[in-house]
Protein backbone atom coordinates (compact mmCIF):
# COMPACT_ATOMS: atom_id res chain seq x y z
CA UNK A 1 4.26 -16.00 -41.23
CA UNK A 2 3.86 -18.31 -37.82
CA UNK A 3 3.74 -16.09 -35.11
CA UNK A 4 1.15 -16.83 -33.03
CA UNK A 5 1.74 -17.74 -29.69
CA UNK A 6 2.09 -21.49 -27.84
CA UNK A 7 1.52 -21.43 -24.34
CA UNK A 8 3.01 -23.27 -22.16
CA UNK A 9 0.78 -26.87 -20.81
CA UNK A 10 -0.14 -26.66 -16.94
CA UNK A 11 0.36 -30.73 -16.97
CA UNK A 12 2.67 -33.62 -19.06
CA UNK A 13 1.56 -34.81 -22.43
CA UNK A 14 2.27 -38.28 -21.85
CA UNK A 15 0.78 -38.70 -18.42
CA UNK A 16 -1.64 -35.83 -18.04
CA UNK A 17 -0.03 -34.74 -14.57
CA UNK A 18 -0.15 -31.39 -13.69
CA UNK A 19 3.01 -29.77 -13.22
CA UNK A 20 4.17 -28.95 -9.83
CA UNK A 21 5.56 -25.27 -8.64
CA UNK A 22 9.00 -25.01 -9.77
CA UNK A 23 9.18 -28.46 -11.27
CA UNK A 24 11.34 -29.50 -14.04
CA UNK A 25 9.94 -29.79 -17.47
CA UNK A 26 11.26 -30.51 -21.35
CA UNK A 27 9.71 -28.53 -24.07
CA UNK A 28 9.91 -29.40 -27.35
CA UNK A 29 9.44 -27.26 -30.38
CA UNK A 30 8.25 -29.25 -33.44
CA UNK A 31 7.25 -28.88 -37.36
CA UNK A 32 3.19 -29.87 -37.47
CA UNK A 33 0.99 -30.06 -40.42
CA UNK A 34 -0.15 -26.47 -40.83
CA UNK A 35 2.09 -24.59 -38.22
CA UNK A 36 4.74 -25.19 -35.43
CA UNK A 37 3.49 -26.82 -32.46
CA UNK A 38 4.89 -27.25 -29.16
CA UNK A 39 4.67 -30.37 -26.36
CA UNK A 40 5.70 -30.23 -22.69
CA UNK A 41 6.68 -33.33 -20.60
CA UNK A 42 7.72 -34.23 -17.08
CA UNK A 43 11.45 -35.76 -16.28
CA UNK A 44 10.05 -39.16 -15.96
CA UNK A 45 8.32 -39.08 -19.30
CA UNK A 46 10.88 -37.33 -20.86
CA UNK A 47 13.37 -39.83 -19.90
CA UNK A 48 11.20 -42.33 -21.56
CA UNK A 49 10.64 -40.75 -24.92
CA UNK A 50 13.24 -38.82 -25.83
CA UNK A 51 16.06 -38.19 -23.43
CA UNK A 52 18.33 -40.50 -25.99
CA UNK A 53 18.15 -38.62 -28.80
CA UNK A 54 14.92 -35.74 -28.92
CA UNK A 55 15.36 -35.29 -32.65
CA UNK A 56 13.55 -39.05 -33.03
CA UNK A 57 9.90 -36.60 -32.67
CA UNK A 58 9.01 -36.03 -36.10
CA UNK A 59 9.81 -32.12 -37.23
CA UNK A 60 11.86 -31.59 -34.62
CA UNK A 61 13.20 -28.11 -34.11
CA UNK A 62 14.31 -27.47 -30.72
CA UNK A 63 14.32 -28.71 -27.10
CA UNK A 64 14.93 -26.96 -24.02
CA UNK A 65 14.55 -27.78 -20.20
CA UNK A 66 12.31 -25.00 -18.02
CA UNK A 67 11.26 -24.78 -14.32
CA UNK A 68 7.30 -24.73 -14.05
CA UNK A 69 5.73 -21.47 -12.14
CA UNK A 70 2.30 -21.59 -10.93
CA UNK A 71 0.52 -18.94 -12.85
CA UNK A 72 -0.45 -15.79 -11.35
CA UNK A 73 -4.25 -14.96 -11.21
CA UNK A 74 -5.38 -12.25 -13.54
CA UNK A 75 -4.51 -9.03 -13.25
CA UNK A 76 -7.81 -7.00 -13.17
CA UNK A 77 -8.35 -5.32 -16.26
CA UNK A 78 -7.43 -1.38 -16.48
CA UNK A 79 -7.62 0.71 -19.63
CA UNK A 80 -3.94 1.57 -20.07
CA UNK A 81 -1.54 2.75 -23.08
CA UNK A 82 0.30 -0.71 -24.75
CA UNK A 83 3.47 -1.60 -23.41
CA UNK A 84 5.60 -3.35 -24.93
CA UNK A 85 4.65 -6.27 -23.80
CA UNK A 86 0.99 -6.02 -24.54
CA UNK A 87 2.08 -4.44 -27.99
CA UNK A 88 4.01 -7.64 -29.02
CA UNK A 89 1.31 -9.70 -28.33
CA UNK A 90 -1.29 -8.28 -29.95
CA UNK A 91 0.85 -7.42 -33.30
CA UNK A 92 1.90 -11.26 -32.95
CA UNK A 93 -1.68 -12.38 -33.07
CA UNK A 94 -2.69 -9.82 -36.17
CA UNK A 95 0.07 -12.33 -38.11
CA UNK A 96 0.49 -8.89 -40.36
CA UNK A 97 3.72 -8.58 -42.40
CA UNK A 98 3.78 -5.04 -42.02
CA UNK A 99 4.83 -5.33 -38.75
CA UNK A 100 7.55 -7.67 -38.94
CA UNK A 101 10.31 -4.64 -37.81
CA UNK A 102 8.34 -3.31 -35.50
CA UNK A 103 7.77 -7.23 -33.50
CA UNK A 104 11.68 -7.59 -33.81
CA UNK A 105 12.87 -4.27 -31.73
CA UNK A 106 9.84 -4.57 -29.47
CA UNK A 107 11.35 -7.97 -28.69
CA UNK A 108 14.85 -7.14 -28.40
CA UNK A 109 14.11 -4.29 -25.99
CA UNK A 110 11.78 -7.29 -23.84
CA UNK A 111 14.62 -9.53 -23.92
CA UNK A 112 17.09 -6.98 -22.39
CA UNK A 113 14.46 -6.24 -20.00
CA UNK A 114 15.34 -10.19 -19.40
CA UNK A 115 11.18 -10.31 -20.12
CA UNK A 116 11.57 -13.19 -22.59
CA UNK A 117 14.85 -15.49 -23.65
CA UNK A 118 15.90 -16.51 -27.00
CA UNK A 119 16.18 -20.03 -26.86
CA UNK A 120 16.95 -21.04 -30.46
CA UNK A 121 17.12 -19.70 -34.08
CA UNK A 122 16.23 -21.74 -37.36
CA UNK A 123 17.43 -20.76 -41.07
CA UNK A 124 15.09 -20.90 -43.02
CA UNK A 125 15.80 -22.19 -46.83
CA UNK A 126 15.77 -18.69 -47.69
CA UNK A 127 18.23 -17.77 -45.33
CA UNK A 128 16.08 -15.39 -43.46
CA UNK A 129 16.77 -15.79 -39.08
CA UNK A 130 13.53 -17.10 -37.46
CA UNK A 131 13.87 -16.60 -33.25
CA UNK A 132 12.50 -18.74 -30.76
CA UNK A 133 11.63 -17.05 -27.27
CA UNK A 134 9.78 -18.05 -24.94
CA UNK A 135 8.22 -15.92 -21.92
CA UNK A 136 9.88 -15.97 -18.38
CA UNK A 137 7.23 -16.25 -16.42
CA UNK A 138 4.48 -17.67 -18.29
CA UNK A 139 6.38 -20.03 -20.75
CA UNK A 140 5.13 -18.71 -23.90
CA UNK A 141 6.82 -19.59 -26.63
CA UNK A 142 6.41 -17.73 -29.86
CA UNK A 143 8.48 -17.11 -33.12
CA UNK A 144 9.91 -14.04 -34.62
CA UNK A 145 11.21 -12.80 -37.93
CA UNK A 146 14.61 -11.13 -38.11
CA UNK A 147 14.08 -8.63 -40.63
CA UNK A 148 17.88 -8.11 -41.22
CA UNK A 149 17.28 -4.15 -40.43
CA UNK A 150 19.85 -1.68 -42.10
CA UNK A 151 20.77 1.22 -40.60
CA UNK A 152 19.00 3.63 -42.18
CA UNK A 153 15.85 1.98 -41.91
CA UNK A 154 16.40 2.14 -38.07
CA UNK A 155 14.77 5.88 -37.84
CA UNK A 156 11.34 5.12 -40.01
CA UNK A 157 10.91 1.80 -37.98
CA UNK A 158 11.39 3.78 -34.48
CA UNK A 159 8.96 6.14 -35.01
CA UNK A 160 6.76 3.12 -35.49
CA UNK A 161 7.34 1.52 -32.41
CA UNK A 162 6.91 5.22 -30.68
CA UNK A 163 3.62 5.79 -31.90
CA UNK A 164 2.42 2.34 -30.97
CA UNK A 165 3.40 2.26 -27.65
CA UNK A 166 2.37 5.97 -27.47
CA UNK A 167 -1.23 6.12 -28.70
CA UNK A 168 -1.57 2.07 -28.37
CA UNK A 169 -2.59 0.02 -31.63
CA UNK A 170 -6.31 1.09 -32.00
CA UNK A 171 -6.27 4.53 -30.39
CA UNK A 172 -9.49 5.73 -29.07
CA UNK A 173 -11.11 8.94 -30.60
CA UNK A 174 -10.43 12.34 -28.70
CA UNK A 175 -13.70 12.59 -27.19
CA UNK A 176 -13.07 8.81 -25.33
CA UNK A 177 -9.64 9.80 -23.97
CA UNK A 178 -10.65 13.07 -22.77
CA UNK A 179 -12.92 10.82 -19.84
CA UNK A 180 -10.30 8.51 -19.39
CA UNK A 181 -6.77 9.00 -17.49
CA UNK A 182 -4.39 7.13 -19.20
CA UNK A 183 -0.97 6.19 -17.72
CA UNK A 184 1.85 6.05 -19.92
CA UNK A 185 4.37 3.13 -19.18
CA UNK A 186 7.40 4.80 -17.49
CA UNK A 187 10.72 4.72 -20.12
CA UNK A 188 8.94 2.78 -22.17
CA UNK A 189 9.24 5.27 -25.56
CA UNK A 190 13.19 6.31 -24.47
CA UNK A 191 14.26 2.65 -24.48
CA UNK A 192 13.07 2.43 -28.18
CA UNK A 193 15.59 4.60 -29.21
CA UNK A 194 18.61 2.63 -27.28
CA UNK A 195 17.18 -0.24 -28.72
CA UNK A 196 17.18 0.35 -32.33
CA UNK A 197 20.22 1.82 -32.24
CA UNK A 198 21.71 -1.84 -31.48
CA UNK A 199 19.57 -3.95 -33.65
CA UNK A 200 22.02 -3.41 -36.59
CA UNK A 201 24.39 -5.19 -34.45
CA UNK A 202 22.07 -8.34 -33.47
């Protein structure tokens, strides 16, 4: 599976500009060698290359216009239980099949939270749903599996998601969380439950 994440470029690929605070810029989603790759481009270039007809770029997938947002500095680092946020991201990087369901409600319930935006889907030749979202604030972009969930698979899968965003993905022994406070994301487990509930219908 290719789910690791594709960040979005501070500056053009054709003219190596940085982007501006809330400029315009074209993404485009692409088929490379090993894995799908992503470029980012001003107007101006854009309007050279592509703006006739975007699907000249070899393996072209998808295009989509965003506005450009200065990045935040880092947050410092706390020791805190996953959200499920955090969650995603890590389970995207581990590339594990097993958690297929568990990345597709954890990204429903982020884009209701309006935390990320499905900007395209691709069949693949198996017929299986692949989702394209990308990040609203950062620009991410990243892929998921739609695992096609039936309704009574909806409970096990849950109780996943739960746990994970309960005890966190590599919970620390006893004897380390007894000298740590640990704040729980607020709502965080009750939304799972809303949001399974409606994946059937997704």
């Amino acid at each position: 599976m290719d789910w690791h994440f594709r960040s979005r470029s501070n500056q053009c690929k054709d003219c190596e500009i940085a982007f501006a605070d809330e400029q315009p810029y074209h993404t485009i989603l692409f088929r490379g060698i090993e894995s799908l790759e992503r470029q980012d481009m001003c107007p101006t270039c854009w309007g050279k290359a592509y703006k006739a007809n975007p699907k000249d770029t070899q393996g072209y997938i998808s295009h989509w216009q965003g506005i450009y947002e200065v990045p935040p500095p880092p947050p410092p680092e706390a020791i805190q239980k996953d959200n499920a946020e955090t969650l995603l991201k890590k389970l995207i990087e581990q590339n594990n099949p097993d958690h297929t369901e568990a990345c597709f409600i954890l990204a429903v319930m982020l884009e209701r939270k309006k935390v990320i935006k499905n900007k395209d889907q691709i069949r693949q030749e198996e017929g299986k749903r692949m989702l394209i979202y990308e990040h609203t604030k950062n620009g991410d972009v990243f892929t998921i599996l739609d695992p096609a969930l039936k309704l009574t698979e909806l409970t096990n899968v849950q109780t996943k998601v739960a746990e994970l965003l309960e005890h966190g993905l590599n919970p620390k022994s006893n004897s380390e969380d007894d000298n740590e406070e640990i704040a729980p994301e607020p709502n965080e487990e009750a939304s799972v439950t809303d949001t399974a509930s409606q994946t059937v219908d997704t």
